[in-house]
PDB file of N, CA and C in Angstrom:
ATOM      1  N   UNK A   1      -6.581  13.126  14.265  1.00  0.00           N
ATOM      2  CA  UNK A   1      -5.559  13.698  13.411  1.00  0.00           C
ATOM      3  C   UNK A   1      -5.880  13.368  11.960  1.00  0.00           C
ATOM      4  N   UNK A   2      -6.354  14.430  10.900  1.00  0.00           N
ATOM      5  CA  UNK A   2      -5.725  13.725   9.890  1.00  0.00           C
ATOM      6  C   UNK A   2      -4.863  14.468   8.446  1.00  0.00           C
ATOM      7  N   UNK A   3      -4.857  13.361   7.830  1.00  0.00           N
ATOM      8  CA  UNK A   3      -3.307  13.193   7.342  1.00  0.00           C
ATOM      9  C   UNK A   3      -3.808  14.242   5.567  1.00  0.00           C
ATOM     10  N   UNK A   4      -3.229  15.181   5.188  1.00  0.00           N
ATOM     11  CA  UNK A   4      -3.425  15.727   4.154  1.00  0.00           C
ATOM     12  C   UNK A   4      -1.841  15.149   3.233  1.00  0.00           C
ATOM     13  N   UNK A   5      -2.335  14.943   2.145  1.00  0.00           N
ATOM     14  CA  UNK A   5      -1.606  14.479   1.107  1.00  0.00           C
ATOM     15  C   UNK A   5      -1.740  15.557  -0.408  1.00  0.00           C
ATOM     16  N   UNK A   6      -0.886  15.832  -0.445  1.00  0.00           N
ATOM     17  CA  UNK A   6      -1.110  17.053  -1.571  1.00  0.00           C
ATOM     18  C   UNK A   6       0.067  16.741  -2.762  1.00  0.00           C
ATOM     19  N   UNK A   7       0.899  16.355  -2.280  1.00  0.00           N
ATOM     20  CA  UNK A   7       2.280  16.561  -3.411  1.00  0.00           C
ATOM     21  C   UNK A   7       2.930  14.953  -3.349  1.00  0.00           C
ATOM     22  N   UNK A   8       1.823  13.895  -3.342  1.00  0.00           N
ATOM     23  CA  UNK A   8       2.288  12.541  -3.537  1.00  0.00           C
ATOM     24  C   UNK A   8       1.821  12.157  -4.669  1.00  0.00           C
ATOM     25  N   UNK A   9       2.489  12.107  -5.717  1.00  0.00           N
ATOM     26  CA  UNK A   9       1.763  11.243  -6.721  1.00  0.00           C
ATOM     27  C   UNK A   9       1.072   9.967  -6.803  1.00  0.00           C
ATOM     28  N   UNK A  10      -0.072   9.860  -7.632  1.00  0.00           N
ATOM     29  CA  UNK A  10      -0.928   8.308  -7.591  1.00  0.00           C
ATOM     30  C   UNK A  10       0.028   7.013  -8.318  1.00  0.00           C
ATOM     31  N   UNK A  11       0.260   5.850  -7.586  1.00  0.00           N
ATOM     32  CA  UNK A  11       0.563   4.877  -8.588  1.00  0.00           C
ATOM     33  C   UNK A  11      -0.050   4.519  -9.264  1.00  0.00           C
ATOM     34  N   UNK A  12       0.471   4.678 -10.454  1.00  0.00           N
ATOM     35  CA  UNK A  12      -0.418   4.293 -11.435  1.00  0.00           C
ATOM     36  C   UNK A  12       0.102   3.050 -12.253  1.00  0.00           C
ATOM     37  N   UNK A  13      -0.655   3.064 -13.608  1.00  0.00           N
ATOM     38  CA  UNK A  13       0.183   1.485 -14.079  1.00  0.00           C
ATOM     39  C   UNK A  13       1.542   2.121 -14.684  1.00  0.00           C
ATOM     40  N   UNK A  14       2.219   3.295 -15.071  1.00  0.00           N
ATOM     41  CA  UNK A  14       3.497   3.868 -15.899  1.00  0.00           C
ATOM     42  C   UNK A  14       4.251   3.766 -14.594  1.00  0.00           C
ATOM     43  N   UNK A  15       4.028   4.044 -13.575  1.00  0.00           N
ATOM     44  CA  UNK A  15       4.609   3.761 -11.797  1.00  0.00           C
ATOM     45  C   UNK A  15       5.052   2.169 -11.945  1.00  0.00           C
ATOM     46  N   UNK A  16       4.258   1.159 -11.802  1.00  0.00           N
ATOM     47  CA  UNK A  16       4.327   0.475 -11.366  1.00  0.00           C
ATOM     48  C   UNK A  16       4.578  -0.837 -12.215  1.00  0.00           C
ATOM     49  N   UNK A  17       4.870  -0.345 -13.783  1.00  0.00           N
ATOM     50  CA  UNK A  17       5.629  -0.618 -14.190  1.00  0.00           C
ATOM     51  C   UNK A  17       7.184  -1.322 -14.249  1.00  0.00           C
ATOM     52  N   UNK A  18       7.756   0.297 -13.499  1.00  0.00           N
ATOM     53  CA  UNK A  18       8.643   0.380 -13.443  1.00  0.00           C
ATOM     54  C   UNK A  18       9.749  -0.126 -12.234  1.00  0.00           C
ATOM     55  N   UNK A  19       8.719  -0.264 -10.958  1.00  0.00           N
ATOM     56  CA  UNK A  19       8.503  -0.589  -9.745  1.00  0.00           C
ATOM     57  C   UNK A  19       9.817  -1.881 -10.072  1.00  0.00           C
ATOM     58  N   UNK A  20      10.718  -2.073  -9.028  1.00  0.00           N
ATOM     59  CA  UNK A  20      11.722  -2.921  -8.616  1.00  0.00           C
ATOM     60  C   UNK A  20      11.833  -3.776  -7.250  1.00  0.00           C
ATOM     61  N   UNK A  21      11.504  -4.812  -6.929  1.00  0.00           N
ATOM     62  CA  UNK A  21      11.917  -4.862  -5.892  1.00  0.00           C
ATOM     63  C   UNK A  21      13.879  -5.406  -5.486  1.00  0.00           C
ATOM     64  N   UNK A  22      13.763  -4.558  -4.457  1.00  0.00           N
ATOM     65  CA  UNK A  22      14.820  -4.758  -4.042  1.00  0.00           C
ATOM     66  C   UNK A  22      15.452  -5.585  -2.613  1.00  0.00           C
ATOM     67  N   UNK A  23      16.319  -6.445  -2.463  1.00  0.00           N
ATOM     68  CA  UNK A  23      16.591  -6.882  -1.560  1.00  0.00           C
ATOM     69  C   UNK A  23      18.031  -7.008  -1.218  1.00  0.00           C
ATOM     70  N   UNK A  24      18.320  -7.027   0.057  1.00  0.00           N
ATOM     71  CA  UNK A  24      19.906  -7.126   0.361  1.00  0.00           C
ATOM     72  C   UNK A  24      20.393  -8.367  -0.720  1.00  0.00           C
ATOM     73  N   UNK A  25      21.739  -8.070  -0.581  1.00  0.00           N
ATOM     74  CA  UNK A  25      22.580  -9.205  -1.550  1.00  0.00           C
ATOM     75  C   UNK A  25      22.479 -10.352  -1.007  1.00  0.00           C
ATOM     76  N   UNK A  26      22.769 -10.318   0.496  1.00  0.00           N
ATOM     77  CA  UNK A  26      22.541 -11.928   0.769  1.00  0.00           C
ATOM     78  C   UNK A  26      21.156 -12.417   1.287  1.00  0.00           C
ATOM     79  N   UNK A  27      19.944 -11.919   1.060  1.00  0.00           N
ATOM     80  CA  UNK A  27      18.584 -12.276   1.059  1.00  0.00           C
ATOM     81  C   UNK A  27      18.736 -12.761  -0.641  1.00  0.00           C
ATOM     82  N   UNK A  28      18.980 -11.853  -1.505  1.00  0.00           N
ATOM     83  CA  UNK A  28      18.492 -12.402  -2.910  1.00  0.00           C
ATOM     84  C   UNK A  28      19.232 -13.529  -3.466  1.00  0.00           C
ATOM     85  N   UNK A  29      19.995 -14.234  -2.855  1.00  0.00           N
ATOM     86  CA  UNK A  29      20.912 -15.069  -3.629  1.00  0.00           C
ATOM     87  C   UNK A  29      19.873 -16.242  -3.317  1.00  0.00           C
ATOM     88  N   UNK A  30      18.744 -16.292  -2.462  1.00  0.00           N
ATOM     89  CA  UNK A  30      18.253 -17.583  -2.049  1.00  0.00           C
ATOM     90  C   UNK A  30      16.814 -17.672  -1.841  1.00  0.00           C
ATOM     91  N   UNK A  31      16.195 -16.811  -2.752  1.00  0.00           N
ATOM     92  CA  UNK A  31      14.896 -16.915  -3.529  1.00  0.00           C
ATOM     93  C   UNK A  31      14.296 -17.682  -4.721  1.00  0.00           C
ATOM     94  N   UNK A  32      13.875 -18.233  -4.174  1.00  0.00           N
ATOM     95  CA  UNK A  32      12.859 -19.441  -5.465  1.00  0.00           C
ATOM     96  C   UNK A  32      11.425 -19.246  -5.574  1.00  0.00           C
ATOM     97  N   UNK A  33      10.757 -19.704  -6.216  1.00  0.00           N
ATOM     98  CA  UNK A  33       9.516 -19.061  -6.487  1.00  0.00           C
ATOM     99  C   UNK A  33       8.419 -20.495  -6.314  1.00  0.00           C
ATOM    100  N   UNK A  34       7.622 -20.689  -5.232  1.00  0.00           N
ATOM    101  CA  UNK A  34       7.229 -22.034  -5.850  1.00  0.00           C
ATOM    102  C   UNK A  34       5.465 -21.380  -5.768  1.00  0.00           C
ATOM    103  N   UNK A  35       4.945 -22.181  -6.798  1.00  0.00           N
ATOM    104  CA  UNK A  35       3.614 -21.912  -6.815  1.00  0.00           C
ATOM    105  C   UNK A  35       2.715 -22.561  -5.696  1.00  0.00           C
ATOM    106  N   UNK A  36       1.701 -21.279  -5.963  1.00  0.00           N
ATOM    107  CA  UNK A  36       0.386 -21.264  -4.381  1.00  0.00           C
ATOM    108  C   UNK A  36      -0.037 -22.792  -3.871  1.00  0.00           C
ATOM    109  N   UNK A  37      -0.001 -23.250  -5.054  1.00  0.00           N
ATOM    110  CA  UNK A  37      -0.388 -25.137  -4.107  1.00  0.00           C
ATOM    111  C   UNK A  37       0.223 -26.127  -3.694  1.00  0.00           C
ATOM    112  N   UNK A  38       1.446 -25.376  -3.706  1.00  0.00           N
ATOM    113  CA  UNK A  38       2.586 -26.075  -3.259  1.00  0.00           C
ATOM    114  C   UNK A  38       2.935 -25.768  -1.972  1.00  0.00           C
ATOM    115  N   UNK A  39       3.003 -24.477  -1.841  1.00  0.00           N
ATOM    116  CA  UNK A  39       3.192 -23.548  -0.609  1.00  0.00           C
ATOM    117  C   UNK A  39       1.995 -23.888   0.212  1.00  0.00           C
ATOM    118  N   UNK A  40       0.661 -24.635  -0.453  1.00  0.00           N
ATOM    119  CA  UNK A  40      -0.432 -24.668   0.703  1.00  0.00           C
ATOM    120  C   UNK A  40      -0.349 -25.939   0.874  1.00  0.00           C
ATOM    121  N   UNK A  41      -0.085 -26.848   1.177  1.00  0.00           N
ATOM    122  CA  UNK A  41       0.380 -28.001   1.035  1.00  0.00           C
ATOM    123  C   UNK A  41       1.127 -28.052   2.255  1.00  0.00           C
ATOM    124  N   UNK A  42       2.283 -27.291   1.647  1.00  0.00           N
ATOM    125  CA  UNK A  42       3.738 -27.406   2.833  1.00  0.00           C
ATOM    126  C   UNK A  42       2.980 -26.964   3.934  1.00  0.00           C
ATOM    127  N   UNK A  43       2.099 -25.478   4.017  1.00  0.00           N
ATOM    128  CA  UNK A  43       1.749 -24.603   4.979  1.00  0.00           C
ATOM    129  C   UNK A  43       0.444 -25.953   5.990  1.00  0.00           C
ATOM    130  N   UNK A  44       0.073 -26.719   5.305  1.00  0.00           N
ATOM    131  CA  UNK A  44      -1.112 -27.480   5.491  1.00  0.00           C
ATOM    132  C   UNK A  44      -0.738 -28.630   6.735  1.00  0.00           C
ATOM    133  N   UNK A  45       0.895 -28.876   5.872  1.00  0.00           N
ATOM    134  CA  UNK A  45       1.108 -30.279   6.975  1.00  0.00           C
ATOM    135  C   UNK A  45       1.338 -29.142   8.693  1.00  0.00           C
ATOM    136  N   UNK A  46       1.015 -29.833   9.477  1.00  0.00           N
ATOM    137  CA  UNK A  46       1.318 -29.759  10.602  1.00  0.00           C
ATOM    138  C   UNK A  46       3.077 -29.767  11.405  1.00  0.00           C
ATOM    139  N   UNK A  47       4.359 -28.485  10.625  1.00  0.00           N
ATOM    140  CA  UNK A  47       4.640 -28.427  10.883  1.00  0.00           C
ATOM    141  C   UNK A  47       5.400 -26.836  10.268  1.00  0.00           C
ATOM    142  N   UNK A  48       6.945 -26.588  10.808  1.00  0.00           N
ATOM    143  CA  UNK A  48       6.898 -25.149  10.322  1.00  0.00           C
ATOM    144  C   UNK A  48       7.204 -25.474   9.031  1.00  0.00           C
ATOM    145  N   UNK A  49       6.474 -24.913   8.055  1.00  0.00           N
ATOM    146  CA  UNK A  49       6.406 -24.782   6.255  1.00  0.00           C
ATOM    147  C   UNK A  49       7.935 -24.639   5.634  1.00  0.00           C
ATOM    148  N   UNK A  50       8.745 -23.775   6.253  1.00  0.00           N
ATOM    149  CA  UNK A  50      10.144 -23.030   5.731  1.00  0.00           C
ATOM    150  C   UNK A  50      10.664 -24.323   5.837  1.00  0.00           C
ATOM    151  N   UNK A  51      10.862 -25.168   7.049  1.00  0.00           N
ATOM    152  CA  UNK A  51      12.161 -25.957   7.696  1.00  0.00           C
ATOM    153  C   UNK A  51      11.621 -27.231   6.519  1.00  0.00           C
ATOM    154  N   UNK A  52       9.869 -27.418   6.634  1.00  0.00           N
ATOM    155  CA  UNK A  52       9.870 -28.958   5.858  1.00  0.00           C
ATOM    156  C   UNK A  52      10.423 -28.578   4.354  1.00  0.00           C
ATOM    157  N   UNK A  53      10.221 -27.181   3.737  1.00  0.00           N
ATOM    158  CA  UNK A  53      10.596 -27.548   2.169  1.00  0.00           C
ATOM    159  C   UNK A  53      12.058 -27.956   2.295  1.00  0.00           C
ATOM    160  N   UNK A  54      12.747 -26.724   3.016  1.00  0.00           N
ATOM    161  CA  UNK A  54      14.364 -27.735   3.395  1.00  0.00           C
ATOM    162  C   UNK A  54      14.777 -28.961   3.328  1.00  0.00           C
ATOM    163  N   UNK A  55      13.923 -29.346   4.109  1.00  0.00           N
ATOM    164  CA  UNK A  55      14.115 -31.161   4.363  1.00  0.00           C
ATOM    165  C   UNK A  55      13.900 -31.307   3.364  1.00  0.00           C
ATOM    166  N   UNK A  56      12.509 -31.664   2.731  1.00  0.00           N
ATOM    167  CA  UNK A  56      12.287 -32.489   1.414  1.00  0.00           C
ATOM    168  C   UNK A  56      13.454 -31.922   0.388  1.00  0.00           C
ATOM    169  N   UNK A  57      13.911 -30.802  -0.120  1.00  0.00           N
ATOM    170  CA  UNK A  57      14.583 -30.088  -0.939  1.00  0.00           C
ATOM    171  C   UNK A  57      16.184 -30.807  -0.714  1.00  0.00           C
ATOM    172  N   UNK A  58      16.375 -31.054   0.790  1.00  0.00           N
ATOM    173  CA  UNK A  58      17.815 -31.963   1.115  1.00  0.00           C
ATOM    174  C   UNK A  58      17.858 -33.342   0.810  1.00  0.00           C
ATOM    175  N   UNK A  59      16.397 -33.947   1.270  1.00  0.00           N
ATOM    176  CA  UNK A  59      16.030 -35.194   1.040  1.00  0.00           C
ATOM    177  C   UNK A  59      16.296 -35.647  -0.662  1.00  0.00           C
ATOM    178  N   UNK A  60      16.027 -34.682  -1.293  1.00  0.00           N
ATOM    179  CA  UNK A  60      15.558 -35.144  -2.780  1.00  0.00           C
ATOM    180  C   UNK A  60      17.133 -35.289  -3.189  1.00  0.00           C
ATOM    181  N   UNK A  61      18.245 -34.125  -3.133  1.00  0.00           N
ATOM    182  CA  UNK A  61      19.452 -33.863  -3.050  1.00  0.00           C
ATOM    183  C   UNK A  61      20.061 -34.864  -2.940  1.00  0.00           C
ATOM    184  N   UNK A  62      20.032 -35.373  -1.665  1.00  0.00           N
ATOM    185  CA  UNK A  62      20.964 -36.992  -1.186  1.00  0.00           C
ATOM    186  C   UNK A  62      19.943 -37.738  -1.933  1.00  0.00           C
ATOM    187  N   UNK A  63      19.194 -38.441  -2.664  1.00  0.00           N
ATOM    188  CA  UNK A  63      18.721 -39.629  -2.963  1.00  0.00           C
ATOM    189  C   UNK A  63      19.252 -39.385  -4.810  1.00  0.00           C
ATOM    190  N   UNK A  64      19.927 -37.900  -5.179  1.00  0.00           N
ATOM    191  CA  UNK A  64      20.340 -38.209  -6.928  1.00  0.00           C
ATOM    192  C   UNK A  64      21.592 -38.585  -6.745  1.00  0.00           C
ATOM    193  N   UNK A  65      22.399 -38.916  -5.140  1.00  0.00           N
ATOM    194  CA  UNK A  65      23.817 -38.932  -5.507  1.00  0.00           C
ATOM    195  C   UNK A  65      24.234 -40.392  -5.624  1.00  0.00           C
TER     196      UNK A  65
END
């Protein structure tokens, strides 16, 4: 099968520009951004990556109060 494309425009950089991402309301309220060597690190130790930043992120929490 293949696929003809005729009336799709190219992204270009004036496209993608403009480009948004979007996410449900209660996905976006709980996005943080942490940089790649941090994330390889977490991903590195030998367990699931999501649950340990939690911990440490709770851990750090209870030890300013």
């Amino acid at each position: 099968m293949t696929l003809i494309i005729l009336n799709i425009p190219l992204l270009n950089d004036e496209f993608l520009e403009k480009v948004m991402l979007r996410l449900p309301a209660i996905q976006a309220h709980n996005l943080i951004q942490i940089i790649p060597d941090m994330i390889a690190w977490f991903q590195f130790q030998n367990v699931e990556h999501k649950i340990l930043i939690n911990s440490v992120l709770r851990q750090h929490i209870k030890s300013l109060r």
